[in-house]
C-alpha atoms as a PDB file:
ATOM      1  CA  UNK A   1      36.546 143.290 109.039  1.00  0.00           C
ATOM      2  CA  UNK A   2      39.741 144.610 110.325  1.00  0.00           C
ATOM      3  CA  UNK A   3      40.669 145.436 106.540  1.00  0.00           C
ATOM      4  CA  UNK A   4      37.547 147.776 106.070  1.00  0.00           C
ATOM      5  CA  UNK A   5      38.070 149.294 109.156  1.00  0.00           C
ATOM      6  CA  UNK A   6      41.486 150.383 108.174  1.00  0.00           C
ATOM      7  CA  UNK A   7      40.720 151.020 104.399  1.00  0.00           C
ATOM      8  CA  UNK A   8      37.796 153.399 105.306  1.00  0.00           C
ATOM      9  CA  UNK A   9      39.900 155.219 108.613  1.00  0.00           C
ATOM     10  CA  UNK A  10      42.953 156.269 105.559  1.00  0.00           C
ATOM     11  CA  UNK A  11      39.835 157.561 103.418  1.00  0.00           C
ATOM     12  CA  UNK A  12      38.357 159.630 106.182  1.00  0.00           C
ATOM     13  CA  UNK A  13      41.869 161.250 106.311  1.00  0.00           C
ATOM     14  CA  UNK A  14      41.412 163.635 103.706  1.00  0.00           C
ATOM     15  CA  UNK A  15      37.958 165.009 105.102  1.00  0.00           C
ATOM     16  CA  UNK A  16      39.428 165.154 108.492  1.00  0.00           C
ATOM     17  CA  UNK A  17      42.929 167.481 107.004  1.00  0.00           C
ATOM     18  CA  UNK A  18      40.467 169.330 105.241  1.00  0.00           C
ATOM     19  CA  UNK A  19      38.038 170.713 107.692  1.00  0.00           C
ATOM     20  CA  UNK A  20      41.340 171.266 109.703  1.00  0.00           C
ATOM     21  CA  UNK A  21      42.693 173.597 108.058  1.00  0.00           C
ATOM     22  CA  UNK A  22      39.332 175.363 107.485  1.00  0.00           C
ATOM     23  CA  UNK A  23      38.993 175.337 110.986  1.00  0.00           C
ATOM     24  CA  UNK A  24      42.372 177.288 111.626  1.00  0.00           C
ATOM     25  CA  UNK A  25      41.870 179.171 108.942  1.00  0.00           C
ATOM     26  CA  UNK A  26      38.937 180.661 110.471  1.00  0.00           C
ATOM     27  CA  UNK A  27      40.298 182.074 113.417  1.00  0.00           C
ATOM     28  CA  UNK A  28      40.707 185.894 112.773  1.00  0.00           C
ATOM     29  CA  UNK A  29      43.929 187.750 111.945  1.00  0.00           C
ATOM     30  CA  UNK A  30      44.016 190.583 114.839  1.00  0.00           C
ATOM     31  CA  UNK A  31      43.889 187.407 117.244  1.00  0.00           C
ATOM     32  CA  UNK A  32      47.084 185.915 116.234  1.00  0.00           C
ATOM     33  CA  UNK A  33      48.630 189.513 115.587  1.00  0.00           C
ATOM     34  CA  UNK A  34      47.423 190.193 118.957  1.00  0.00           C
ATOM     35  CA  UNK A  35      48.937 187.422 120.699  1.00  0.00           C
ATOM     36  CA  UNK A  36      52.180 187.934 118.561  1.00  0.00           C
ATOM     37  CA  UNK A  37      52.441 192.218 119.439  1.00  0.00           C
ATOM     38  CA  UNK A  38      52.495 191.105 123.511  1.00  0.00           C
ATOM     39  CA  UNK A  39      55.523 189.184 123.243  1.00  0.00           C
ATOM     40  CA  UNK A  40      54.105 185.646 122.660  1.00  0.00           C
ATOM     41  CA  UNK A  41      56.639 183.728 120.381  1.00  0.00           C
ATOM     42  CA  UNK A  42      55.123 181.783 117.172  1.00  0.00           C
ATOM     43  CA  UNK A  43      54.312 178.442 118.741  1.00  0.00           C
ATOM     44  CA  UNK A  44      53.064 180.048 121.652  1.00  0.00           C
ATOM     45  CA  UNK A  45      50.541 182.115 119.518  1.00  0.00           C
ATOM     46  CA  UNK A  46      49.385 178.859 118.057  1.00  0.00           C
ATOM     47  CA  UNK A  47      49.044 176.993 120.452  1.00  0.00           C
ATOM     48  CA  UNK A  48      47.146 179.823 123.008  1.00  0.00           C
ATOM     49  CA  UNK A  49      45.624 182.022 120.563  1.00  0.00           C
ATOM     50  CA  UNK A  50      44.835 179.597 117.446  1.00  0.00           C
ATOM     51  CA  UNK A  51      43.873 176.204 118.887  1.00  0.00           C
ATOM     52  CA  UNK A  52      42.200 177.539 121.824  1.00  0.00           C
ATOM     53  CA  UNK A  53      39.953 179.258 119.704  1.00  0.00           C
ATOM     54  CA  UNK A  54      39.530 176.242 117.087  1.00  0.00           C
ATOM     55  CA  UNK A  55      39.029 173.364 119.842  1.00  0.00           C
ATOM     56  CA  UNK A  56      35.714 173.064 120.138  1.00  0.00           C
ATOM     57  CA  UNK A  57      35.758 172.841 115.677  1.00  0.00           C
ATOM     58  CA  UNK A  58      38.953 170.726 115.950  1.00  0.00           C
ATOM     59  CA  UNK A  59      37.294 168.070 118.293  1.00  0.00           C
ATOM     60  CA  UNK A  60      33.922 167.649 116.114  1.00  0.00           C
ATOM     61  CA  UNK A  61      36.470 166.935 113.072  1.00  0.00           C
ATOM     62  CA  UNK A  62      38.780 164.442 114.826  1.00  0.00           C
ATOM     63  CA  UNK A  63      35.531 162.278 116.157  1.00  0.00           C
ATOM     64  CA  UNK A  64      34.434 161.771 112.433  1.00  0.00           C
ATOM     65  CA  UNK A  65      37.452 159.626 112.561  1.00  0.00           C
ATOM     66  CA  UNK A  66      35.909 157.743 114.885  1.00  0.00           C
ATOM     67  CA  UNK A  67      33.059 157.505 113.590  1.00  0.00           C
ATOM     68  CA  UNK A  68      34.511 155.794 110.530  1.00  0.00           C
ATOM     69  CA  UNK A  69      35.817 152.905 112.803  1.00  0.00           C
END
């Protein structure tokens, strides 16, 4: 039981990377440009302007891993 459990949380990996980067992908241009233009440095335009905006998208993603356990 412990081996389908792990076998089926590495296949769920690809789906999860996958609608990750969609996710991030999504969040509009002028944001981060925004965020960059006011002094913010590149991680901190990440993680205020990008994930902030992406959590809510991030979190459903992450709990279909899981669901796969």
């Amino acid at each position: 039981m412990l081996a389908a459990g792990i076998i089926l949380a590495i296949m769920i990996i690809p789906i999860i990377s996958s609608i990750t980067r969609e996710v991030l992908m999504v969040v509009p241009q002028h944001q981060r440009e925004a965020a960059l233009a006011l002094g913010a440095t590149r991680w901190e335009m990440i993680r205020i302007s990008v994930l902030r905006n992406a959590r809510r998208e991030l979190w459903a993603a992450s709990s279909w891993d899981w669901d796969a356990l």
